[in-house]
Structures are given as C-alpha cells and as structure tokens.
Protein backbone atom coordinates (compact mmCIF):
# COMPACT_ATOMS: atom_id res chain seq x y z
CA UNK A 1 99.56 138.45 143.91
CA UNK A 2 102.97 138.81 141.50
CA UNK A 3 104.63 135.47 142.95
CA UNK A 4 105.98 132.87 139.71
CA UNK A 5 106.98 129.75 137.96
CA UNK A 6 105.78 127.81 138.81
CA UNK A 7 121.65 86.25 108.07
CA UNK A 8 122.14 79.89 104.75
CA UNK A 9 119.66 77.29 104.84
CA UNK A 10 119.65 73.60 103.96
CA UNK A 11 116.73 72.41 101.52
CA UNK A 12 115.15 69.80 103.72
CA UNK A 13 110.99 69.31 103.22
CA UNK A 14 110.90 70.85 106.84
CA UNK A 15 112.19 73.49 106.17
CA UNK A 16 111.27 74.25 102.26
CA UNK A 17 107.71 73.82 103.74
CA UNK A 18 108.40 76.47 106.51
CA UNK A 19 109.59 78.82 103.75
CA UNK A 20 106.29 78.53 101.59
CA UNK A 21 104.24 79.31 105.01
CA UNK A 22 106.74 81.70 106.61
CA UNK A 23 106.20 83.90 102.48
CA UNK A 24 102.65 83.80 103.11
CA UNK A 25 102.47 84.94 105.88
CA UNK A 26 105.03 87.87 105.19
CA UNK A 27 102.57 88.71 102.21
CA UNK A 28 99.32 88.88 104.50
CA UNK A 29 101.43 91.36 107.27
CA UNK A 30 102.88 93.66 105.20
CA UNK A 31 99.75 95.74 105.50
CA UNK A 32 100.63 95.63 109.61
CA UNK A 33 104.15 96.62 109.29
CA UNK A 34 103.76 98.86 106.30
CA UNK A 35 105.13 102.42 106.23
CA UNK A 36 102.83 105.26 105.72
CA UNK A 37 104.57 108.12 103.84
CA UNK A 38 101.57 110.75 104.45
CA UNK A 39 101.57 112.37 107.30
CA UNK A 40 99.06 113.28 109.71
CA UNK A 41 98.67 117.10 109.31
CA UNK A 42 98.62 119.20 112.90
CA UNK A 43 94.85 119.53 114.28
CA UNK A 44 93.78 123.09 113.87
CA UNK A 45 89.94 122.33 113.50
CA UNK A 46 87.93 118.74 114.40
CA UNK A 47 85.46 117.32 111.97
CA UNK A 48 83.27 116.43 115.40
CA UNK A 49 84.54 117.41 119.09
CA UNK A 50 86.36 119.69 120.83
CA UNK A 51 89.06 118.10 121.10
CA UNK A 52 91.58 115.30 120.31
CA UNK A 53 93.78 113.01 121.85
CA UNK A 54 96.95 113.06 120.33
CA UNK A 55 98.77 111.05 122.87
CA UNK A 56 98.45 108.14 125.12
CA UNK A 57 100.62 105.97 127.58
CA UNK A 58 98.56 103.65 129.72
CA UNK A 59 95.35 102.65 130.69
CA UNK A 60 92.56 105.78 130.60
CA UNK A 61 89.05 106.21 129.74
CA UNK A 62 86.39 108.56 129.34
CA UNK A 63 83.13 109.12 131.23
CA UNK A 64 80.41 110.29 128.12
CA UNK A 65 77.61 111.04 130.47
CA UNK A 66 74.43 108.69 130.94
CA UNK A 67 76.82 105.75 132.26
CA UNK A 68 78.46 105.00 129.31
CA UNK A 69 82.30 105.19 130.13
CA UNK A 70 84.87 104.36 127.08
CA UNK A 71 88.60 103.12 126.95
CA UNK A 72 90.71 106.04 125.36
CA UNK A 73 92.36 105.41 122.18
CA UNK A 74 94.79 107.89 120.15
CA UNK A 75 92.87 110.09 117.47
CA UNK A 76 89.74 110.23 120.22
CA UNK A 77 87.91 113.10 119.61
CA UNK A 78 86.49 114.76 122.96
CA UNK A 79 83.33 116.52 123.21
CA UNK A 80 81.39 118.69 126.08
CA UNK A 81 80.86 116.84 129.39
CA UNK A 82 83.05 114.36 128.85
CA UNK A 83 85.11 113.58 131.96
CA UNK A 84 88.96 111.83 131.58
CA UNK A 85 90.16 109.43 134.12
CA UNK A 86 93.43 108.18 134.00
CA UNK A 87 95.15 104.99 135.51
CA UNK A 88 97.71 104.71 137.91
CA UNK A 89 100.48 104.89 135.40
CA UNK A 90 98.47 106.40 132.38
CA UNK A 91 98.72 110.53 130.98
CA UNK A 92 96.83 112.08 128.49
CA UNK A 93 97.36 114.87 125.73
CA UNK A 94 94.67 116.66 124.12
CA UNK A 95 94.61 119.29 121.49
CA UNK A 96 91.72 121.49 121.11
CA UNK A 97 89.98 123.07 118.39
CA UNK A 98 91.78 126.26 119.15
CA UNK A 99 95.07 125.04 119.54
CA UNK A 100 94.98 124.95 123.49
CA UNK A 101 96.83 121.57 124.85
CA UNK A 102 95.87 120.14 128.20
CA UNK A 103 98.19 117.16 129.93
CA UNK A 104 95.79 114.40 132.67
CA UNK A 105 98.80 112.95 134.45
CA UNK A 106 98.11 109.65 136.56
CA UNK A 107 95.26 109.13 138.55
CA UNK A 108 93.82 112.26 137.29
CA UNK A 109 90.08 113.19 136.65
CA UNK A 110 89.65 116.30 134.64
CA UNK A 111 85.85 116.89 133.28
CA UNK A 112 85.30 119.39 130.20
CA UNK A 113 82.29 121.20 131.35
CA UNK A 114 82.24 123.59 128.43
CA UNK A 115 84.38 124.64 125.18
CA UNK A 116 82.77 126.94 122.47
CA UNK A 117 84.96 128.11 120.40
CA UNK A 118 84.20 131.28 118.12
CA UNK A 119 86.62 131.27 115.34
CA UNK A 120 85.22 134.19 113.98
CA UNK A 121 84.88 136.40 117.36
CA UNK A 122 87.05 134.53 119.89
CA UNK A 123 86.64 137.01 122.41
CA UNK A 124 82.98 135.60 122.72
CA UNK A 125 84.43 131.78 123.50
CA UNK A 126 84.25 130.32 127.03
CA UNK A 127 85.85 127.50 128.62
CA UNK A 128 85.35 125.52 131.45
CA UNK A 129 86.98 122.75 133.34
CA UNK A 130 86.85 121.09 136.47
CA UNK A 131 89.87 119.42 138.04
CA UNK A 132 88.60 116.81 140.50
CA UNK A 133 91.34 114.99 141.47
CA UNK A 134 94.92 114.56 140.35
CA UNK A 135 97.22 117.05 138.16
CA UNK A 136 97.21 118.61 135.08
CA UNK A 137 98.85 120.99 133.00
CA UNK A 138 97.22 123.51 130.78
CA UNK A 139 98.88 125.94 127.82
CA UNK A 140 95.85 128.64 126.71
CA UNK A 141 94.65 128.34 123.11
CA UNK A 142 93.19 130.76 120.71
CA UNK A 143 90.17 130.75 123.38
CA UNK A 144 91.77 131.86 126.70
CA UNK A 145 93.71 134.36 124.65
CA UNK A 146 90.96 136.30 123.40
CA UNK A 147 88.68 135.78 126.50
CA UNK A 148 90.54 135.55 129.44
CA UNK A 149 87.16 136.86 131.46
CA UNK A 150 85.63 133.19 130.14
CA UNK A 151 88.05 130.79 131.05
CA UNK A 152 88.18 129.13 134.41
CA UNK A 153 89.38 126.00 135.71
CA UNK A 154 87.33 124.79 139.06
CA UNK A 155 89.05 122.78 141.27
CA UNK A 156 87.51 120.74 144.81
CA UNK A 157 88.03 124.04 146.38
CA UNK A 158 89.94 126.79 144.33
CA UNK A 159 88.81 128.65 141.11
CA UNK A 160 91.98 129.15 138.48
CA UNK A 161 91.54 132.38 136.08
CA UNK A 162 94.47 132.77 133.36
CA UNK A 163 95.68 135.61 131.74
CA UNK A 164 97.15 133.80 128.69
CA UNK A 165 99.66 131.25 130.00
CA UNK A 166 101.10 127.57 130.75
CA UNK A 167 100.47 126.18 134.00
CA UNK A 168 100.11 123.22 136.68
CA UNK A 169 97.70 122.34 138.65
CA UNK A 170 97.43 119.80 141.62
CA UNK A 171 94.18 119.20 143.08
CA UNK A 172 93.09 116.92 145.76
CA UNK A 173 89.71 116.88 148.35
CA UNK A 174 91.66 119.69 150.96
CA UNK A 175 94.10 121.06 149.02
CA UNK A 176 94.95 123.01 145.89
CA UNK A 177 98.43 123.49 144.34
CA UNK A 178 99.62 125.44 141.89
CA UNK A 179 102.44 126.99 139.34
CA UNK A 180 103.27 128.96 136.87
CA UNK A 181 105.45 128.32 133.95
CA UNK A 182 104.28 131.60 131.77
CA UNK A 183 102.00 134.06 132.03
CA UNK A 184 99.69 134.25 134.68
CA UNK A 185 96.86 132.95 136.53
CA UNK A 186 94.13 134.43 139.03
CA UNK A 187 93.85 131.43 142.16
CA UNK A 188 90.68 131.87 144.89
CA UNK A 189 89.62 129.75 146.96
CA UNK A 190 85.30 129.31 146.29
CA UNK A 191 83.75 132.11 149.01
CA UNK A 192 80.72 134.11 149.36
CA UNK A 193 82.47 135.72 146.38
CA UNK A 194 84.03 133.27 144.23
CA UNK A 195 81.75 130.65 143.28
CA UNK A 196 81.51 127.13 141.41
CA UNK A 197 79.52 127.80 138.83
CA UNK A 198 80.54 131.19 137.84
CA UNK A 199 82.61 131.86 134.37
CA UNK A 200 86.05 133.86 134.74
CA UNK A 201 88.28 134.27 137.75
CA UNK A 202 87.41 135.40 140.77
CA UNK A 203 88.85 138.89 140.41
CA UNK A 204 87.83 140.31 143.87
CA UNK A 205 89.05 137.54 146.02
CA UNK A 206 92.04 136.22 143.93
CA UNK A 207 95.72 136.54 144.04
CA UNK A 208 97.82 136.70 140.87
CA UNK A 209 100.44 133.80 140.55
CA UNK A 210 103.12 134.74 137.75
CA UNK A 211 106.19 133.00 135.43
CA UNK A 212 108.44 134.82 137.16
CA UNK A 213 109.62 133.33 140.45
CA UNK A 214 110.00 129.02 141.15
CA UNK A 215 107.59 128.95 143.29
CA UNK A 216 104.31 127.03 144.46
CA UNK A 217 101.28 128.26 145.40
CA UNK A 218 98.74 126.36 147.74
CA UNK A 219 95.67 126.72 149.29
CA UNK A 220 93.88 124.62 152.05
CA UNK A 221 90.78 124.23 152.56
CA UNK A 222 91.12 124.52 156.60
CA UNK A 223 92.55 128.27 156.49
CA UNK A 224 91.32 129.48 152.62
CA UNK A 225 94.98 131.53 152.99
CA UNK A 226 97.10 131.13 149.97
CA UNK A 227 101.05 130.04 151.16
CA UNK A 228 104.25 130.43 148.89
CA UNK A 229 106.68 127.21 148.68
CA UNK A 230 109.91 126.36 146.98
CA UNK A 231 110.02 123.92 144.30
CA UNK A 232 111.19 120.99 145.69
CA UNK A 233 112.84 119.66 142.54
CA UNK A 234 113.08 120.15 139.01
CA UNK A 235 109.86 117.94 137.34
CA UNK A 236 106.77 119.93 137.82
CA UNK A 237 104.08 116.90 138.31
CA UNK A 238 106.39 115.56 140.93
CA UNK A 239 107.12 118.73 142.96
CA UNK A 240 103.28 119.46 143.10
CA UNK A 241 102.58 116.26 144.47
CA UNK A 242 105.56 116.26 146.68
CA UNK A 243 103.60 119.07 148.53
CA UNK A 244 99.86 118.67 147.79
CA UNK A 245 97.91 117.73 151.17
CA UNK A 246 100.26 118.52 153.60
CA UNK A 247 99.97 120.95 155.85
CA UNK A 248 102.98 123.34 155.81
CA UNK A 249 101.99 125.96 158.42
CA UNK A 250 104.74 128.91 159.20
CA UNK A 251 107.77 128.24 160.83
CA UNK A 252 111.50 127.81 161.11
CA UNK A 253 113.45 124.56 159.36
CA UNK A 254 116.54 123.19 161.08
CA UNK A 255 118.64 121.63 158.34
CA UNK A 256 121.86 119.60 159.27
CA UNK A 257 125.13 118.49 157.30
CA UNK A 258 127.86 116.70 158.39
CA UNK A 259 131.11 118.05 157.07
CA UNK A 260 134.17 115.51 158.14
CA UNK A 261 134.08 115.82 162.16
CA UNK A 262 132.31 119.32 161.97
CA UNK A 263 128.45 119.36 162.38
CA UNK A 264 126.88 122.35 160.39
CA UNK A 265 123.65 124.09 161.72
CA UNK A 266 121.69 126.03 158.99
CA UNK A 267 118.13 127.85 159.99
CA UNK A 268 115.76 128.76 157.13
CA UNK A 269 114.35 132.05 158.08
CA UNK A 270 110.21 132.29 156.97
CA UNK A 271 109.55 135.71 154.85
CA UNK A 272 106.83 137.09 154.65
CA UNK A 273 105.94 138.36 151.18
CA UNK A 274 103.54 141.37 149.90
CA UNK A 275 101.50 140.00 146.92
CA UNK A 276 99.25 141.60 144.24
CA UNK A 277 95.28 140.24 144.14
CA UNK A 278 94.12 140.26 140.89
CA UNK A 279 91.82 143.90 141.79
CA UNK A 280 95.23 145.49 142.56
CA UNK A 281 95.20 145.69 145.96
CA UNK A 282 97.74 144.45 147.80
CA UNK A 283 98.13 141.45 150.77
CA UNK A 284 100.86 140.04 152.75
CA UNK A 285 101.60 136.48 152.90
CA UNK A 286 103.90 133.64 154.28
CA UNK A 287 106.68 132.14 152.14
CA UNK A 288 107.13 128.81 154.16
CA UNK A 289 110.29 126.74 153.60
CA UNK A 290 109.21 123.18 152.18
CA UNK A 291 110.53 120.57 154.92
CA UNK A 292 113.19 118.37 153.89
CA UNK A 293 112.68 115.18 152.73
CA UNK A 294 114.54 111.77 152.27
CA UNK A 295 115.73 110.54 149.19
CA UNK A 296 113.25 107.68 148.39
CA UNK A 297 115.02 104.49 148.11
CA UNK A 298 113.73 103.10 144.41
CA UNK A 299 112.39 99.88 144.13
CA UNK A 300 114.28 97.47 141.70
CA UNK A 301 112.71 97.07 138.23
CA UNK A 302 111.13 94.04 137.33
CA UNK A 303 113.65 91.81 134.71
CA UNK A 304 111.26 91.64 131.47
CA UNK A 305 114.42 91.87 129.30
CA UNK A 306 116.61 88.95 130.29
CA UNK A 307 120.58 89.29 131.25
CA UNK A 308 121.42 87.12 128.99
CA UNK A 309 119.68 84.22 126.28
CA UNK A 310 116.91 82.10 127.94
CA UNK A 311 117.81 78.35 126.84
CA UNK A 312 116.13 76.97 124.19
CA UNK A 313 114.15 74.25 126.27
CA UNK A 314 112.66 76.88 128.69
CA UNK A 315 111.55 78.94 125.51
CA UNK A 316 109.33 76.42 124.10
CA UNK A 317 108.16 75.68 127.00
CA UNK A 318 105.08 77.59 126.31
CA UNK A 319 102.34 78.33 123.37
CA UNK A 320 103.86 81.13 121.44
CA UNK A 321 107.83 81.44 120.71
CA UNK A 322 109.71 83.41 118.65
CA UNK A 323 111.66 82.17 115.93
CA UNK A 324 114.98 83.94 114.09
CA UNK A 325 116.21 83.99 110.50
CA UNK A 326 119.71 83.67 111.61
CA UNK A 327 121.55 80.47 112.74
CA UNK A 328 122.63 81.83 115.23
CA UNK A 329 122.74 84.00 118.31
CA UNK A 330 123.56 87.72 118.30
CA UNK A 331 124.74 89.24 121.25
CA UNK A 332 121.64 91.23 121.62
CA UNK A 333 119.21 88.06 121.41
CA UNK A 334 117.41 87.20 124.52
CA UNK A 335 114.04 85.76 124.01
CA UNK A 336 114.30 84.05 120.54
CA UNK A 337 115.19 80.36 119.33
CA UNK A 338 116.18 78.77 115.88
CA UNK A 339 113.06 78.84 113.26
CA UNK A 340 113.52 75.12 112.84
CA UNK A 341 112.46 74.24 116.82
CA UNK A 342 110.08 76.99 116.78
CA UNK A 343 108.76 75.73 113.80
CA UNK A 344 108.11 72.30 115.58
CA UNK A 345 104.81 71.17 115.76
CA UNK A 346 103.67 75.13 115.18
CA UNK A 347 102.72 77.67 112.69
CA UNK A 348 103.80 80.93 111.97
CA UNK A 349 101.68 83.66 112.81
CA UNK A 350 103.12 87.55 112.12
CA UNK A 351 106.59 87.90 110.99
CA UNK A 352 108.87 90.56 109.97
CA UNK A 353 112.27 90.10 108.08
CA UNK A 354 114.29 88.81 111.21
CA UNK A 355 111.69 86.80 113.13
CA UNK A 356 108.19 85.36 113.25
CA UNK A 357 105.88 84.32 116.45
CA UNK A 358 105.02 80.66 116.33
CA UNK A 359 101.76 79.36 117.33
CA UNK A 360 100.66 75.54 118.04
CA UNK A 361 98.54 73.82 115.24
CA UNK A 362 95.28 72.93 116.17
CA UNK A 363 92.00 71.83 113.95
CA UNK A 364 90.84 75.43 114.29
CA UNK A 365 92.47 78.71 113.31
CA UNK A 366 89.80 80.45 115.39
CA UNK A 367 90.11 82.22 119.07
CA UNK A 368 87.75 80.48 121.71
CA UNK A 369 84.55 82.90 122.03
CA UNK A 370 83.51 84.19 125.12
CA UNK A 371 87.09 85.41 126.31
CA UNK A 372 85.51 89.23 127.17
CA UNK A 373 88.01 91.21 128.31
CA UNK A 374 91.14 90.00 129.04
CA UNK A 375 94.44 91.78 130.83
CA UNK A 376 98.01 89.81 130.15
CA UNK A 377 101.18 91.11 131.81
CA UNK A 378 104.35 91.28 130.33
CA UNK A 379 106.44 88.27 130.83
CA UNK A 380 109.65 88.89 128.30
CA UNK A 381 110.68 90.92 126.31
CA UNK A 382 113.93 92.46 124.27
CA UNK A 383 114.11 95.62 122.25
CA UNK A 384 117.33 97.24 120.46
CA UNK A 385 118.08 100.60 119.82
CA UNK A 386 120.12 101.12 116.28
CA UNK A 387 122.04 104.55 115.02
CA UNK A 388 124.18 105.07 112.73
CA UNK A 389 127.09 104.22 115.41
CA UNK A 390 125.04 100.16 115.78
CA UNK A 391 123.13 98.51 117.79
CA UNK A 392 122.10 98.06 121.78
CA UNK A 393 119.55 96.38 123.84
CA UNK A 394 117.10 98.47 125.58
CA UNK A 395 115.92 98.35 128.90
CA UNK A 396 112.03 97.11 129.03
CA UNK A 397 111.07 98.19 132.03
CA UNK A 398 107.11 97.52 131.98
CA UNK A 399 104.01 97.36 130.21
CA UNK A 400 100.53 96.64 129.62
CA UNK A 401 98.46 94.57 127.22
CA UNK A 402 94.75 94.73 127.21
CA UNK A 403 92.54 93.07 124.68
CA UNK A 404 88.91 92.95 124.49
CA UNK A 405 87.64 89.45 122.59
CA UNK A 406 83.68 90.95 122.53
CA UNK A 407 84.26 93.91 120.85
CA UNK A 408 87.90 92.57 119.06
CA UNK A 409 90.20 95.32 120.21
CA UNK A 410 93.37 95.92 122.05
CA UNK A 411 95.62 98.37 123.81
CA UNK A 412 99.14 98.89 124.60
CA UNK A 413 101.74 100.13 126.02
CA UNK A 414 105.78 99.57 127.10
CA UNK A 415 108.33 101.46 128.82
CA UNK A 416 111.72 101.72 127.77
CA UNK A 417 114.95 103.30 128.55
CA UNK A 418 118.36 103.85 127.19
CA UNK A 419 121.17 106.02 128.41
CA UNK A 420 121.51 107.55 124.68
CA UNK A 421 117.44 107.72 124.37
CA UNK A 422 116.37 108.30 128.11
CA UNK A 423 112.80 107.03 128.86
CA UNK A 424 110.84 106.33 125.52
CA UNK A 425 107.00 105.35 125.79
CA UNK A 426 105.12 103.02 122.57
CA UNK A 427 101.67 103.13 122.99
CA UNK A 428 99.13 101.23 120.50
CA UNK A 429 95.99 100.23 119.39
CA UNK A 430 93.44 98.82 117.01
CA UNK A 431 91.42 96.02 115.84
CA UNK A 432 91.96 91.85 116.97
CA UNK A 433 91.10 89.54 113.69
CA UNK A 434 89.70 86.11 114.07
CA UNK A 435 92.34 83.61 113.54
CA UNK A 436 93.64 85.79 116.88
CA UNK A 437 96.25 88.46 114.57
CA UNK A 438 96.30 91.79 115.90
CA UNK A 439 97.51 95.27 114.48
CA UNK A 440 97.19 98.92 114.63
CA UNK A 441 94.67 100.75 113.03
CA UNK A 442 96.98 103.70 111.92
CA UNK A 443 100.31 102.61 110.64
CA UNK A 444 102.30 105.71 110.57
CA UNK A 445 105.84 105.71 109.80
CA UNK A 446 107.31 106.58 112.94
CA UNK A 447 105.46 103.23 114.73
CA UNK A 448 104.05 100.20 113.82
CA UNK A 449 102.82 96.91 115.44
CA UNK A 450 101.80 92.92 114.80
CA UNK A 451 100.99 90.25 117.12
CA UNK A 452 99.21 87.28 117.58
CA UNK A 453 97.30 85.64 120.61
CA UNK A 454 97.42 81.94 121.75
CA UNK A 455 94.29 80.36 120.73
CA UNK A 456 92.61 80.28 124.46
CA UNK A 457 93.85 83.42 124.68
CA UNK A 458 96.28 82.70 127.57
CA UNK A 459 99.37 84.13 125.78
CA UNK A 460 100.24 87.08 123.60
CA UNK A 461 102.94 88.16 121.79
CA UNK A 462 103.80 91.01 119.48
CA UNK A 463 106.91 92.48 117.48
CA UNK A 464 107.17 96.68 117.57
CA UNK A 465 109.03 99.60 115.74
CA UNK A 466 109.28 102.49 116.83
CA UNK A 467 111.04 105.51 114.97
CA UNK A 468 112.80 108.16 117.51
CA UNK A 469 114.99 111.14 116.95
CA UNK A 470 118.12 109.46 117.95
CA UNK A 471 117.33 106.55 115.77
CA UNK A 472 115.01 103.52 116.16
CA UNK A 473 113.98 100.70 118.10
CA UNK A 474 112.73 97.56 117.60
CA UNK A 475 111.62 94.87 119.98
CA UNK A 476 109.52 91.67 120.43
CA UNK A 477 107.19 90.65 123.78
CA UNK A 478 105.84 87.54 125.62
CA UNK A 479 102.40 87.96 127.43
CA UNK A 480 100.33 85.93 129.82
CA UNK A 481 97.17 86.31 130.75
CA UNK A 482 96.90 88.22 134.23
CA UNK A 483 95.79 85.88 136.95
C-alpha cells in the first residue's frame, strides 16, 4: 500500500568562621561541579550490550528477565530480552551497536527480543522487537539496512516490516497505529499468514505505508482492515495517540464555523483510496476523515518558581536553605536568603561561587539508616537563563527527585521553559555519600549537579548547570519528602 508520512563583607568571628567552612567546602565540591573538557565520543560499537541509553527524562526501568527489574540510568547499556518501561512522564533514547536509534515515549513498554549484529556481513543480522503498549519511534541502523527480510517489530496485534526508514508506532491491546516519516514500512495485522514469531514482514498479507503522504495508518483488531487518517496535528507522539483506540469507521463529517451572522456548513467527503500490498498487488481502502475535536483546556502549572522573593522568615522555616554571596537581592532571586541567617545555627553543605545549601548542625554528620527508597517532590525552585544579551528567570515547571538510601543512589529530573529556549529537560544521576552529599557520576561540560539531603532525609536540595545552545542555565531546588 503506497500511502505516507507519517558581589563586601565585615570581619566579624561569625562570619570569618563561615568563610573558613564555606572554602572548605568549595575545595571538597569542585570535583561535583568540575568541567570535563573530553568528550564523550559517539557510540558506534558497545564494550557489552546492544545498546545504550543515551538519554533520559523521568522515571523508567528495565525488566532483565528472571524478576530482576532495574531503574534506568544514562550510559545503560541494553542487552537481549531486556524489556523498557517507562513512567507516566518518562522517554527513552537508545543507540544501538549499529547506529539504529529507537525513542520509548511515556507509558511505553518496548521488549528487545533479539539484535545480532554482523559487522562483517550485515545482511545476515536480525532484529526483533515487540511493542506492547505505548509509542515509539524507530530510525533503521546498519542492521535493517542490509536485512530488511530480518527486521520486524511485533505489536499486540500488527507485525511492522521496514524497508530502511524512520517511523512511529502506537500500539495499544485493540489497536495499532502507525506513520511514516521516511522510507517505508510493511504493516499486517497477525493471520493464518502473518505470525508472532516469524522474522521479516509479512509480505503476503501486508500493505506498504510510505514518507510520502501525512497520513496515519491503523488497524483494529475487530475488522483486521487497515484505514487511512489525517494527521491531526503537527507532533507525531501526540497525533498517534489522539487516534489510537478509537473506532473511526467510514462516514461523512459535518464541520461548522460561524462567520459574523452567517453559519457555514462544510461536509468532508470519505475517499476511497487504491493501495499497494507489499506482493504488489493492489487493494482499495477507506480514507476516513479524523472527527473534530475540542481544544483541551490546559491545566495551570504548578508555581515551583515563586512570583516574586519568599520572605526571609518563611525561608528558614525549614531544614535546608539557601544562602547568597551578595548582600543583597537581585531581581531574579526567589528562593535564597543572606549567608549570615542561613548560616545561623547551620552548616554549609555544597556550594558554588554564588550560593551554598545550609544544613542544621547536629552531633552526627551521618544520614539516618534504614531510609530505603525515598521519593521527594519539588517544593521551590528558581533557575536563570544567561546569553550574551543577560540574564532571565526560567520557568520550572516540574520535576522529580528519587533517591535510594540502601543502595546510595539518586535520580533526577526538571522541566523548564523559556520563550528564547522553549522546553529544556536536565536529567541526572549518580552516587549519595554518607554525610548525605550527592553528585553525578559523569560530569560533562554541558551539565553538572550537587546537592545535599536533610539528615532524616525529609528534605533535599540541589544547585544545577546546564549548558544549551542558546546559552546556559543555572538553577537551585527545595525538596520534600513525598507523603
């Protein structure tokens, strides 16, 4: 089927004793903050694996086999029946060992059944997936290339063939979604003559979906009949799951504008379209008109950066508060108070050259034991974006923190938006220390992290950098511990 597209100080003791610390503690997180000048060199073979995860933004984990089931971390490398499951707000990137890339959007499961690659006769590779639930997108490697015949992506009830290409894929229990974006790919729904476990598309059953026209195809599992449908907006993900599980049978839309007084009237006529199955023969189906939808109404963000300073009496009201070099204000400070009242009765913990997180002094430097794992959610939080024209806060629209005491690691991840920058995502992790620091295990020069937990591990807090096209941003959060 040929279808498409888918800045003074005095010298009192206070303070001259805050300075000796404050150095100290600069010297032992420099290592956390430091900037890497290698750089990490484009994966075009894995030591061990398949594949590698290159990038991450939320919550996602992998299924090994035999029960064990691990929380993904950047620089993962994938093997051979290992499944991906991603959160509700969590996507995936992998690169493989032949240069294919695969996307797991939210709420995705996508299992690697098999991937050999033969570098030295890749027409003899095979690869294997199986879509279970959610969306992703796939762009062929060296592997699918060279052996289209041994690639094939299984979904709940659809087999996916490619003939060299960049596609989409939405799959859910009854229904199957699909576009194009290059190439080609071979769609069937599993028959008497497309099955699960076969290798390849199903040539003698499937219908060829090409890069040429915006346009999705689906498949039920009630009728097994492949239907055309227009893109319902511009992002991909979005426009497949606008019209995955619905049932969009043939018929004629009614669409109606109101011009001044005058009432307009518009019918969408249904077409029926002759497509090419993949053995060259030739079939005739509908081209149904998507039905028209309301604009969602958006829900208002959540306030994590503040409209303007919190007073300095509600800021200490808690275990950890950040503390600034500068006497004063600037106009992009929201979360921060002087270093002398942070300094109060508390110790520094991580600094960088404009602020430090205070912590309270107690007899032991050590985090309780037997925390396990332990979710916080964001309570505040400010981050600027500087360019060579200045400086401007940032919107912080979410995040996550996630830190496991047994095992003495943590993940992250915030949102962020800017009408110079768009949407920018920091995602991070690595190892927690005893006296409760925490920092990333690969400090690269385009991010870097430090943080520090409250003692009872209650609170959190960490300060970010993040290096970006347009410029950079930096930023500092407040966590609680999630009830």
């Amino acid at each position: 089927m040929k279808i498409t597209d888918i800045s003074k100080t005095d010298s009192s003791p206070a303070l001259r004793n805050f300075a000796i610390s404050f150095m100290a503690i600069v010297l032992l997180c420099l290592p956390c903050l430091a900037v890497s000048a290698q750089t990490v060199a484009a994966t075009s073979g894995l030591s061990a694996g398949i594949g590698e995860v290159t990038w991450l933004l939320g919550k996602a984990w992998v299924n090994h086999g035999g029960g064990k089931r691990e929380r993904i971390h950047q620089g993962m490398l994938l093997s051979s029946a290992d499944v991906i499951e991603t959160g509700s707000n969590a996507h995936v990137h992998v690169r493989f060992i032949d240069n294919a890339l695969v996307s797991v959007r939210p709420s995705s499961r996508l299992e690697i059944l098999r991937y050999e690659y033969r570098a030295d006769a890749p027409a003899e590779s095979a690869v294997k997936f199986n879509l279970q639930e959610g969306i992703t997108r796939a762009i062929s490697g060296d592997a699918a290339k060279s052996a289209r015949g041994n690639f094939r992506l299984n979904t709940p009830i659809a087999a996916i063939g490619v003939r060299g290409t960049d596609f989409v894929v939405s799959a859910r229990e009854q229904t199957v979604s699909a576009l194009v974006n290059e190439g080609a790919i071979i769609v069937a729904a599993f028959s008497s003559s497309c099955f699960a476990d076969a290798l390849g598309p199903c040539n003698s059953s499937g219908v060829e979906l090409t890069g040429e026209t915006s346009q999705i195809l689906q498949i039920s599992a009630s009728s097994g009949t492949p239907v055309l449908l227009p893109l319902p907006g511009s992002d991909i993900p979005d426009a497949l799951m606008a019209v995955a599980g619905t049932d969009n049978e043939p018929a004629s839309v009614e669409s109606e504008s109101q011009d001044g007084n005058e009432k307009l009237a518009e019918t969408v006529t249904v077409t029926a379209v002759n497509l090419k199955l993949a053995d060259d023969s030739v079939t005739t189906i509908t081209q149904t008109p998507l039905q028209p939808q309301p604009e969602p109404v958006p829900e208002p963000l959540p306030e994590f950066t503040p409209d303007v300073a919190i007073a300095e009496p509600e800021l200490v009201n808690r275990q950890l508060v950040w503390g600034r070099f500068s006497e004063s204000r600037t106009d992009n400070e929201r979360i921060t108070t002087s270093f002398l009242t942070a300094f109060e009765n508390r110790k520094t913990t991580v600094a960088n050259n404009q602020y430090a997180l205070f912590r309270p002094e107690q007899d032991t430097q050590l985090v309780q034991r037997g925390l396990g794992v332990v979710d916080f959610s964001l309570d505040q939080a400010q981050a600027v974006f500087s360019n060579g024209n200045g400086t401007s806060l940032m919107d912080v629209q979410g995040g996550e923190l996630s830190i496991d005491f047994n095992l003495n690691r943590y993940y992250t991840s915030l949102s962020l938006g800017h009408d110079i920058t768009g949407d920018v995502g920091f995602s991070d992790s690595g190892r927690l220390y005893g006296g409760g620091y925490f920092h990333s295990d690969n400090v690269s020069a385009a991010e870097s992290l430090a943080g520090a937990v409250s003692l009872d591990g209650a609170e959190a807090g960490y300060l970010f950098r993040k290096l970006i096209e347009a410029g950079s941003i930096e930023g500092l959060t407040l966590w609680s511990r999630a009830p």
